[in-house]
PDB file of N, CA and C in Angstrom:
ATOM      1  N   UNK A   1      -4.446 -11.171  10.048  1.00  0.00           N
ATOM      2  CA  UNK A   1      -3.962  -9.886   9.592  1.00  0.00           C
ATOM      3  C   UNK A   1      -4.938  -9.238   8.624  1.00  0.00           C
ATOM      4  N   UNK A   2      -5.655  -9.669   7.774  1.00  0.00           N
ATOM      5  CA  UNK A   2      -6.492  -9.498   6.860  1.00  0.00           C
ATOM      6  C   UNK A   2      -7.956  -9.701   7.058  1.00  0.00           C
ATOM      7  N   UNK A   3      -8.109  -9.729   8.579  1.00  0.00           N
ATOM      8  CA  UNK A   3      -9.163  -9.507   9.077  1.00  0.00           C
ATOM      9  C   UNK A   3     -10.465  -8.477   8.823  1.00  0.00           C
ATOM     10  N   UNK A   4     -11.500  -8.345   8.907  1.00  0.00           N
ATOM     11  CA  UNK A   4     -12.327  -7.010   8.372  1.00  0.00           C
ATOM     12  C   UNK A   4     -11.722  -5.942   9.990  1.00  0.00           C
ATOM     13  N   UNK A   5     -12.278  -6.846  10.840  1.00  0.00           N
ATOM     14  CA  UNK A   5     -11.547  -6.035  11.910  1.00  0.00           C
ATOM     15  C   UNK A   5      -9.671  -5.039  12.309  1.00  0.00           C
ATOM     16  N   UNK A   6      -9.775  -5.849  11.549  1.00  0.00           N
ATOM     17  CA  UNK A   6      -7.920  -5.500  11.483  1.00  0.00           C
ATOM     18  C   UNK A   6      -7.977  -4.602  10.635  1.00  0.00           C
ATOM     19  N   UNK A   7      -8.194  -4.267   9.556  1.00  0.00           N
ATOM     20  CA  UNK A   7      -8.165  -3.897   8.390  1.00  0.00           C
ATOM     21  C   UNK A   7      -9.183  -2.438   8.509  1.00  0.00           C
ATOM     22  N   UNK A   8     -10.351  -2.797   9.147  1.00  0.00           N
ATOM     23  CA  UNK A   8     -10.352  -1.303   9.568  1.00  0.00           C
ATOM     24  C   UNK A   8      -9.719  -0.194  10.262  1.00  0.00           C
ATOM     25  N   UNK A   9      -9.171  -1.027  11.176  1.00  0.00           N
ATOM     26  CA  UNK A   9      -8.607  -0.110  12.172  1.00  0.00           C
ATOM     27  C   UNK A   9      -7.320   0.267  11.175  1.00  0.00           C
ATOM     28  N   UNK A  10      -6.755  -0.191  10.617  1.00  0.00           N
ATOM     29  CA  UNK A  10      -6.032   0.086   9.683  1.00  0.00           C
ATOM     30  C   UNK A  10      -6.010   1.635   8.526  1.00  0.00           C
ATOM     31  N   UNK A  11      -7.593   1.246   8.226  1.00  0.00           N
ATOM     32  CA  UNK A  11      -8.097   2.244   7.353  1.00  0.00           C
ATOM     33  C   UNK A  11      -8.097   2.845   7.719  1.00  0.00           C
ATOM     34  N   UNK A  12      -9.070   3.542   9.141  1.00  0.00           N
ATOM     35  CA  UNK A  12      -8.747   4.535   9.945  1.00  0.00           C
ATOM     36  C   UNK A  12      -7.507   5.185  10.962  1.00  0.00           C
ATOM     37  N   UNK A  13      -6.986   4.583  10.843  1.00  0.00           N
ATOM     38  CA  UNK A  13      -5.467   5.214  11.481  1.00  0.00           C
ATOM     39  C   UNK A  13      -4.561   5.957  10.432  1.00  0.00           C
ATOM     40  N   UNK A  14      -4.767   5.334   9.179  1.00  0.00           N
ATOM     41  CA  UNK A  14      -4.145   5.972   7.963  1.00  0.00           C
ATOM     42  C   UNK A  14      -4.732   6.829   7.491  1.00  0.00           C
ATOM     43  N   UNK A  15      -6.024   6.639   7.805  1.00  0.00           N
ATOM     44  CA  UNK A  15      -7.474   8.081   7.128  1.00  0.00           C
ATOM     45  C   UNK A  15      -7.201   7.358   5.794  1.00  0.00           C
ATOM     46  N   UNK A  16      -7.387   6.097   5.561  1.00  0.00           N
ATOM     47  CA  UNK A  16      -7.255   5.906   3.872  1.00  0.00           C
ATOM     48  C   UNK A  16      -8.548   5.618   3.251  1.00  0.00           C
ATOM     49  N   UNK A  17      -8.565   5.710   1.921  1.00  0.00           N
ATOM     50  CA  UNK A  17      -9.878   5.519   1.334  1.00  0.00           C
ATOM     51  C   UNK A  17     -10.644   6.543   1.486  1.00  0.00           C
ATOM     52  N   UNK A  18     -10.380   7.640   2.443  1.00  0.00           N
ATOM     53  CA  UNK A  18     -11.264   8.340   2.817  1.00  0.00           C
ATOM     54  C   UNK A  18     -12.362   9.105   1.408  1.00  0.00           C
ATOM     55  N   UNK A  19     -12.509   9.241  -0.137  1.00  0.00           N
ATOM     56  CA  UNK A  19     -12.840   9.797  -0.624  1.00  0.00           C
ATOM     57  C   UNK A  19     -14.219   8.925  -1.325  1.00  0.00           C
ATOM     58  N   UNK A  20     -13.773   7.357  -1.132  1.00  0.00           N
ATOM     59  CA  UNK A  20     -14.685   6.553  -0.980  1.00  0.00           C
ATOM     60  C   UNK A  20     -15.997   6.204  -0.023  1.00  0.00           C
ATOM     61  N   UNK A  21     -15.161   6.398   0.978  1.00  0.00           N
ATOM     62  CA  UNK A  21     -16.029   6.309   2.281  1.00  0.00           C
ATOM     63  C   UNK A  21     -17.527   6.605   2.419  1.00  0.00           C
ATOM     64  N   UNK A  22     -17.590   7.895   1.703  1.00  0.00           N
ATOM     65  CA  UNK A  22     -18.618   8.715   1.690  1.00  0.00           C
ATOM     66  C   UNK A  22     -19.899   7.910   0.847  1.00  0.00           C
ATOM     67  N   UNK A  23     -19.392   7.342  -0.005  1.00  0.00           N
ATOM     68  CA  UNK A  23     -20.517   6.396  -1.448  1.00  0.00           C
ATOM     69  C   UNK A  23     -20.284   4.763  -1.346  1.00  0.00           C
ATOM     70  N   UNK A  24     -19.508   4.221  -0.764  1.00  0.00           N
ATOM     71  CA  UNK A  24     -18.796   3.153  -0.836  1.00  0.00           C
ATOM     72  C   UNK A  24     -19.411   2.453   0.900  1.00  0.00           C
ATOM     73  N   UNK A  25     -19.973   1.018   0.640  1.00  0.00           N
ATOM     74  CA  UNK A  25     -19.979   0.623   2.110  1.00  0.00           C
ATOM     75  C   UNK A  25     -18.756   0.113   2.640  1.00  0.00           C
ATOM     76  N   UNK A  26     -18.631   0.197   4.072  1.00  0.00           N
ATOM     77  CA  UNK A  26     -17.875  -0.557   4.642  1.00  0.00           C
ATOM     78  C   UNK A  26     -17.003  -1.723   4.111  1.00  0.00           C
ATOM     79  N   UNK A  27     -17.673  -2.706   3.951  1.00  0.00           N
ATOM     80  CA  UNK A  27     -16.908  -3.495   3.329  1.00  0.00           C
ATOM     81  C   UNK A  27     -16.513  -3.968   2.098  1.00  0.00           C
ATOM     82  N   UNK A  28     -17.071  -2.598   1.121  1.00  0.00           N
ATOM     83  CA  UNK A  28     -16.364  -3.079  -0.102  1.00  0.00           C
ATOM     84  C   UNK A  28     -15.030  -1.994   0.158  1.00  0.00           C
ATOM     85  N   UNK A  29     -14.968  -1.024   1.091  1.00  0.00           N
ATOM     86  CA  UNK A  29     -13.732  -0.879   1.312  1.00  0.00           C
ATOM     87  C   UNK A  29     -12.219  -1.542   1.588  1.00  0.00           C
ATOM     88  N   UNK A  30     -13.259  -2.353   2.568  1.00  0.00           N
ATOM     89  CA  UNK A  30     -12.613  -3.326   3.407  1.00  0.00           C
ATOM     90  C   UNK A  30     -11.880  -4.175   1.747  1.00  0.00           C
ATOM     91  N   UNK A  31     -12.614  -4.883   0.724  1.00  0.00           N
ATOM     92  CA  UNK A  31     -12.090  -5.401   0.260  1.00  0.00           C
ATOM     93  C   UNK A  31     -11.825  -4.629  -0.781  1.00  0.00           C
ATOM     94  N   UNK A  32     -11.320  -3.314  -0.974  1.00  0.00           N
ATOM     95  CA  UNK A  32     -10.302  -2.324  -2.399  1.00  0.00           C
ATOM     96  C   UNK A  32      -9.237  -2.890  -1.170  1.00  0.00           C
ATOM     97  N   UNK A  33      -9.239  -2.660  -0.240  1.00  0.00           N
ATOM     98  CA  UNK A  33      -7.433  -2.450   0.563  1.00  0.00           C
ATOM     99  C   UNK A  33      -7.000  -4.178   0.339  1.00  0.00           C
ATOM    100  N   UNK A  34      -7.701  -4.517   0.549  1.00  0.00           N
ATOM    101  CA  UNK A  34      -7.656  -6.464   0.388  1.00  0.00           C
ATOM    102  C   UNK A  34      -6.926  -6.397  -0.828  1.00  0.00           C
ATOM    103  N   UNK A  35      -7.631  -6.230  -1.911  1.00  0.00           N
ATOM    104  CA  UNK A  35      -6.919  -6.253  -3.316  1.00  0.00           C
ATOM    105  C   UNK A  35      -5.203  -5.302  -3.371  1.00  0.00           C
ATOM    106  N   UNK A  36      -5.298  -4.448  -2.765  1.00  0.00           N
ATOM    107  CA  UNK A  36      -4.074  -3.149  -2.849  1.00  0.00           C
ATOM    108  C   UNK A  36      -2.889  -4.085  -1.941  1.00  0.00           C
ATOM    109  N   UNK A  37      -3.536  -4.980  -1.375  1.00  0.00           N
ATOM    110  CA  UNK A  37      -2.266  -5.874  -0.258  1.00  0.00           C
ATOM    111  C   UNK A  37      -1.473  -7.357  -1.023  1.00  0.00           C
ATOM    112  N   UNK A  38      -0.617  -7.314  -0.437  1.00  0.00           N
ATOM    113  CA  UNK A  38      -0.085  -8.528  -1.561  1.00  0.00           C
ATOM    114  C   UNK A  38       0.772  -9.243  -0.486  1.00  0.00           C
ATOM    115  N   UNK A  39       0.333 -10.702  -0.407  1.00  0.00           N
ATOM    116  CA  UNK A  39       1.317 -11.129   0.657  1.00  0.00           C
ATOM    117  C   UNK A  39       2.096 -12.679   0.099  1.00  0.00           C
ATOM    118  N   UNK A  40       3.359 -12.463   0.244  1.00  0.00           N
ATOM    119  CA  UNK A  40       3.583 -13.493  -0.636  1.00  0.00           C
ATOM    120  C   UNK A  40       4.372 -14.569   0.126  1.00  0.00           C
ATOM    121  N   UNK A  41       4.480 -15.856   0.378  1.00  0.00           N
ATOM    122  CA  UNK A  41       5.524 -16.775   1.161  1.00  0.00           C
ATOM    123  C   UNK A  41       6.447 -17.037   0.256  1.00  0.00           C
ATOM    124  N   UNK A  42       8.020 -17.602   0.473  1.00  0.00           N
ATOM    125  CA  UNK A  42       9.010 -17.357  -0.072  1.00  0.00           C
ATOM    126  C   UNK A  42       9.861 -18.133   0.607  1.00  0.00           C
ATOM    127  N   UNK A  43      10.502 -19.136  -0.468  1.00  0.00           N
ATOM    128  CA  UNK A  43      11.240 -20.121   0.409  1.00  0.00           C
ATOM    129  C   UNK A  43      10.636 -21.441   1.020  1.00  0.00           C
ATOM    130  N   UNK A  44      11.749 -22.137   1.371  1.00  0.00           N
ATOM    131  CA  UNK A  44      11.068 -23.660   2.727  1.00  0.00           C
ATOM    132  C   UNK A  44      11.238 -22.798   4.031  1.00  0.00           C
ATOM    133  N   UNK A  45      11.491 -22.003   4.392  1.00  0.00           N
ATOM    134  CA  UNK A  45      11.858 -21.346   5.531  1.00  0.00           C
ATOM    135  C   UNK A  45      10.869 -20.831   5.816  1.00  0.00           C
ATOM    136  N   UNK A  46       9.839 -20.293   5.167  1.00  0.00           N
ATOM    137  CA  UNK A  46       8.769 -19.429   5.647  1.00  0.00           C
ATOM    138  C   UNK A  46       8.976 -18.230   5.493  1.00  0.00           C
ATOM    139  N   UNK A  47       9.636 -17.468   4.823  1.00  0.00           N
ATOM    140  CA  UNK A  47       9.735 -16.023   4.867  1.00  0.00           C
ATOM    141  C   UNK A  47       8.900 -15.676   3.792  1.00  0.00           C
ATOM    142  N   UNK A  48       8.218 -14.494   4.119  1.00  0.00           N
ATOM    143  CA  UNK A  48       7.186 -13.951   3.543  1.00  0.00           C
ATOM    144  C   UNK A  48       7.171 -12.252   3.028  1.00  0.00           C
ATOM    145  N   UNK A  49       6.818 -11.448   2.018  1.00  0.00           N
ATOM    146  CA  UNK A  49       6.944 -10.214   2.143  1.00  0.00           C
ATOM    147  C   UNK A  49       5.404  -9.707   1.883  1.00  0.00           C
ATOM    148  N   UNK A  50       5.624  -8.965   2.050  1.00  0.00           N
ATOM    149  CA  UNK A  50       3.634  -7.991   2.354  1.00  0.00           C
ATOM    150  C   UNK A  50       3.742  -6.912   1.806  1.00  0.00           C
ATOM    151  N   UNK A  51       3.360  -6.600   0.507  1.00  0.00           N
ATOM    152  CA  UNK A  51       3.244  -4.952  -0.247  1.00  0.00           C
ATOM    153  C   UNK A  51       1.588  -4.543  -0.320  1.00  0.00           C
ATOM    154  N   UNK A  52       1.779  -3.558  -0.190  1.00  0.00           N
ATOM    155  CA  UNK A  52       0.774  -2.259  -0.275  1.00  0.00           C
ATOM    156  C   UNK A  52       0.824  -1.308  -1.236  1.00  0.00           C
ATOM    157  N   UNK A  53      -0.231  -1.294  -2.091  1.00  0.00           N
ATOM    158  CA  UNK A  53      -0.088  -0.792  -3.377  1.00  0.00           C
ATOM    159  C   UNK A  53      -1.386   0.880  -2.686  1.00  0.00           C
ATOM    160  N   UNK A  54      -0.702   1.936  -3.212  1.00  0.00           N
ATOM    161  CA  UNK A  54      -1.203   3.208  -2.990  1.00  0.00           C
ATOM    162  C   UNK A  54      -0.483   4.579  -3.632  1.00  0.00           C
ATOM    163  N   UNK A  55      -0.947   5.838  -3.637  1.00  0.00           N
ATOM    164  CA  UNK A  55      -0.433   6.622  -4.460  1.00  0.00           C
ATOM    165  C   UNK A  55       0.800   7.683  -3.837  1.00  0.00           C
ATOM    166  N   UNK A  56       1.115   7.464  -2.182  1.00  0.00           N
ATOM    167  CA  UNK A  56       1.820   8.248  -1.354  1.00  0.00           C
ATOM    168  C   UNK A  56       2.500   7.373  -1.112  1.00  0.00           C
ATOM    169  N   UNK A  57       3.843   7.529  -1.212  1.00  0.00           N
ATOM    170  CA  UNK A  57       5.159   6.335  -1.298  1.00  0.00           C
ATOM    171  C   UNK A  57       5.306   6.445   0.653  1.00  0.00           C
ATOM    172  N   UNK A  58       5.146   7.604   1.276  1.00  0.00           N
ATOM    173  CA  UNK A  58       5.255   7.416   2.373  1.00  0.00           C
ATOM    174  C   UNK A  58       4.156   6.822   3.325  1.00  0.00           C
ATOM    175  N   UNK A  59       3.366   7.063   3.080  1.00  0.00           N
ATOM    176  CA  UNK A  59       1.879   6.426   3.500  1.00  0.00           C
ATOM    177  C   UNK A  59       1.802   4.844   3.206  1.00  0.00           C
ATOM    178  N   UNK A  60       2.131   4.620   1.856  1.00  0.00           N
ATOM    179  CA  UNK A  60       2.725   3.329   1.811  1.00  0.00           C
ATOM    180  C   UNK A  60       3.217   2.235   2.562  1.00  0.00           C
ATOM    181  N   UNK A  61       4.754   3.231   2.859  1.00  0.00           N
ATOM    182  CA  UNK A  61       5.453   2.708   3.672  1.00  0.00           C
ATOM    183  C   UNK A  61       4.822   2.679   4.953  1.00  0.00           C
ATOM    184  N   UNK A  62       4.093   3.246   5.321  1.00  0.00           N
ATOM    185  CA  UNK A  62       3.825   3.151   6.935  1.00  0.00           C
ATOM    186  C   UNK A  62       2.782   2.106   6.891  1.00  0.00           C
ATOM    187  N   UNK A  63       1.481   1.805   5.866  1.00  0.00           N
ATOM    188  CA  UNK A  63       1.141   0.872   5.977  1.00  0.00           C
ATOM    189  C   UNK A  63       1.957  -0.335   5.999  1.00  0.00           C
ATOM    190  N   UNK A  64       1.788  -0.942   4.879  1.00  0.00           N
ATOM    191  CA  UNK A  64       3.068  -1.584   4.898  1.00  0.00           C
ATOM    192  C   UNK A  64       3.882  -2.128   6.448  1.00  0.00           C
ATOM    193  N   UNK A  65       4.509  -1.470   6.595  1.00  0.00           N
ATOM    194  CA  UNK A  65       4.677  -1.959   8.174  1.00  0.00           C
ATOM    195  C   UNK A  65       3.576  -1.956   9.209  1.00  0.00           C
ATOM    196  N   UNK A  66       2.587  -1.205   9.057  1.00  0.00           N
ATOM    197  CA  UNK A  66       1.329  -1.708  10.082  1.00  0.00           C
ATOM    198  C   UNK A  66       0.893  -2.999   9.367  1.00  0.00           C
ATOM    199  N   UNK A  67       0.877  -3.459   8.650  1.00  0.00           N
ATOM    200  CA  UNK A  67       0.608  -4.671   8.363  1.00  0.00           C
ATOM    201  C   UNK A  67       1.552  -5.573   8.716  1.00  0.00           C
ATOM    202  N   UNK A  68       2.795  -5.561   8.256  1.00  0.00           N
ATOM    203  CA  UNK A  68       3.809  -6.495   9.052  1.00  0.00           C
ATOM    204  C   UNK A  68       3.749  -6.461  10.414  1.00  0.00           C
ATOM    205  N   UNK A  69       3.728  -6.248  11.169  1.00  0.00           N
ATOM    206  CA  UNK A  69       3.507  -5.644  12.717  1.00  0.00           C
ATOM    207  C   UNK A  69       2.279  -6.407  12.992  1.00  0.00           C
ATOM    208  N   UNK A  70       1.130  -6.671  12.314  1.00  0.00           N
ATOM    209  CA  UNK A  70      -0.041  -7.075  12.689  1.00  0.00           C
ATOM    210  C   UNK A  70       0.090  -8.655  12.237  1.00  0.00           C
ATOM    211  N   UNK A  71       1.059  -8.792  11.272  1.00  0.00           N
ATOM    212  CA  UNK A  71       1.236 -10.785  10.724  1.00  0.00           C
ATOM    213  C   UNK A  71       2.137 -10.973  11.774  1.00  0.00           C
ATOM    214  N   UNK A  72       2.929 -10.049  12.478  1.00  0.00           N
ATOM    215  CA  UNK A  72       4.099 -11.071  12.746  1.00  0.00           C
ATOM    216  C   UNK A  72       3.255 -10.959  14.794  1.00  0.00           C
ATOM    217  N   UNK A  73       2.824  -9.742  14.713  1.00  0.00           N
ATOM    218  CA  UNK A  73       1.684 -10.252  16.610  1.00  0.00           C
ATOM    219  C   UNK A  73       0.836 -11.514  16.109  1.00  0.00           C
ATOM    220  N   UNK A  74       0.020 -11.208  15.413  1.00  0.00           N
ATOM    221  CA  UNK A  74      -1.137 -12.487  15.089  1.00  0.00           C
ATOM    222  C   UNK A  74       0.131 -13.545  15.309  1.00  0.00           C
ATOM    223  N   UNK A  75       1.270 -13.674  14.876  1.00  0.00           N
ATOM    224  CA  UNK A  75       1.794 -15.504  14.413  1.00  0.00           C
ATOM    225  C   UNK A  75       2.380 -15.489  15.806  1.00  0.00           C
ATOM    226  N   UNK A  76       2.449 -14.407  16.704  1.00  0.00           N
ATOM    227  CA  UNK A  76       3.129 -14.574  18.029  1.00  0.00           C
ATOM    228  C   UNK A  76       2.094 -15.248  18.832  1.00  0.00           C
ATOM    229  N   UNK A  77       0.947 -14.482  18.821  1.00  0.00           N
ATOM    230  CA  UNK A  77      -0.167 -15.124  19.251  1.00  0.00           C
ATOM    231  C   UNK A  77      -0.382 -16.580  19.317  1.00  0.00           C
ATOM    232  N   UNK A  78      -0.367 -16.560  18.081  1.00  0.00           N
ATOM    233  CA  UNK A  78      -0.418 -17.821  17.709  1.00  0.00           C
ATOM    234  C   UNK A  78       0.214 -19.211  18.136  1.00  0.00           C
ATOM    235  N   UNK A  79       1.406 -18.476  18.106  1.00  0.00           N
ATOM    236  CA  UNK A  79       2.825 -19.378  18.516  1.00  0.00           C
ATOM    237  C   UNK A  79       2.381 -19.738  20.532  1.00  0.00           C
ATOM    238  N   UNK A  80       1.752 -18.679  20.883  1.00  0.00           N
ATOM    239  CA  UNK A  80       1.781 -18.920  22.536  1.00  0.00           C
ATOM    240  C   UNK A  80       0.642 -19.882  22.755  1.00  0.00           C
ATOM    241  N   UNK A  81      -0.570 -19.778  21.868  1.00  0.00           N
ATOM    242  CA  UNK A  81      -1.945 -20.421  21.862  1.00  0.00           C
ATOM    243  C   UNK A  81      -1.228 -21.469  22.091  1.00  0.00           C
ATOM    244  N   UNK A  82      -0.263 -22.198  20.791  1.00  0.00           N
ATOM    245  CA  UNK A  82       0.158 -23.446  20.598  1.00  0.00           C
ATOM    246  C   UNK A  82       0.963 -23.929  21.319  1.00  0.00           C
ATOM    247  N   UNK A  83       1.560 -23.382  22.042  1.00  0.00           N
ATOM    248  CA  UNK A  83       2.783 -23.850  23.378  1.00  0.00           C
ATOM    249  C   UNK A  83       1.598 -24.027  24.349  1.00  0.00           C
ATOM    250  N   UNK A  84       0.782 -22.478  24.920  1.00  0.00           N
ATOM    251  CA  UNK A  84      -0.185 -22.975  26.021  1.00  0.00           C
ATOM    252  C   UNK A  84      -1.072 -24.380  26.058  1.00  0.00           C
ATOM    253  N   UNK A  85      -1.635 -24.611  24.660  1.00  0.00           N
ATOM    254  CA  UNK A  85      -2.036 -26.130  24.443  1.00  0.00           C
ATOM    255  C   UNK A  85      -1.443 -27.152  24.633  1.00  0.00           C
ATOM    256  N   UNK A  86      -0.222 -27.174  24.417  1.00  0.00           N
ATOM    257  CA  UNK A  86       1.107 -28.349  24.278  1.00  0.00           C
ATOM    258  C   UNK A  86       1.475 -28.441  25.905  1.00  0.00           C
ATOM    259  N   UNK A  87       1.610 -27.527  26.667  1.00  0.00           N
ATOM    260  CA  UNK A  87       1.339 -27.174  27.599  1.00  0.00           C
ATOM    261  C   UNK A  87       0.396 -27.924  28.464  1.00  0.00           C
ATOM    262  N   UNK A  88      -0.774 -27.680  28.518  1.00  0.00           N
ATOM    263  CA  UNK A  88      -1.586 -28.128  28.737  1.00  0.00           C
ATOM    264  C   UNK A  88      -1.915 -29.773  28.765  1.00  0.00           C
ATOM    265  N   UNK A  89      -1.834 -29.949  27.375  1.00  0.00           N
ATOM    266  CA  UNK A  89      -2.079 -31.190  26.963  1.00  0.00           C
ATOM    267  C   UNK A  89      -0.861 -31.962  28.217  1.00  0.00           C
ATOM    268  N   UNK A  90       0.542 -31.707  27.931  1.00  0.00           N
ATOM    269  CA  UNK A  90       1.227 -32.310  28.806  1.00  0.00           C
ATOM    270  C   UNK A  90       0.952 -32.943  30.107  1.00  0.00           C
ATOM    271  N   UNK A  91       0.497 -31.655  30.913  1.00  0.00           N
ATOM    272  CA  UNK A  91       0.285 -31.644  32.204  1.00  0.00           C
ATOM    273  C   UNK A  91      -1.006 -32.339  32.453  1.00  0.00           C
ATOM    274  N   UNK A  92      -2.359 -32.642  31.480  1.00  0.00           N
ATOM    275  CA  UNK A  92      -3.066 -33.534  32.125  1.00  0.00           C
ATOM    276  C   UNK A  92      -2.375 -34.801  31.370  1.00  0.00           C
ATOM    277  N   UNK A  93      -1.297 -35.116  31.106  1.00  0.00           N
ATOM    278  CA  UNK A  93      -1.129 -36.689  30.876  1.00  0.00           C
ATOM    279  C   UNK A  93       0.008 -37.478  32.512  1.00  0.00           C
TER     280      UNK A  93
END
């Protein structure tokens, strides 16, 4: 989720940072939004919450959920990698 790749496309879909952009490279952008993100685990259960710190409460919010949206595909992903392996592994035994 916190990918440089992820995280751009991020930047640019929101047009954020944009006033930086101009003086600022790439990836020290990449890491102001890194710092502005906060992801925290919670519980034995695994539940987790993800804030986005910025000056437009609605813009916010929409990040904010593009980021949740992007932890919870990545862990889906994830979740299929690990069945397709288990999977796998099975069937050559």
């Amino acid at each position: 989720m916190l990918s440089r790749t992820s995280l751009e496309r991020v930047i640019s879909e929101f047009k954020l940072y944009e006033g930086e952009q101009k003086s600022v490279s790439p990836e020290a952008i990449v890491q102001s939004m890194r710092k502005d993100i906060k992801v925290e685990l919670k519980g034995k259960e695994g539940y987790f919450s993800i804030s986005y710190i910025g000056k437009d409460p609605k813009l916010v919010t929409m990040v904010t959920n593009k980021l949740a949206s992007l932890f919870i595909e990545g862990n889906l992903q994830l979740r299929e990698q690990q069945a397709q392996g288990l999977q796998n592994s099975l069937e050559s035994n």
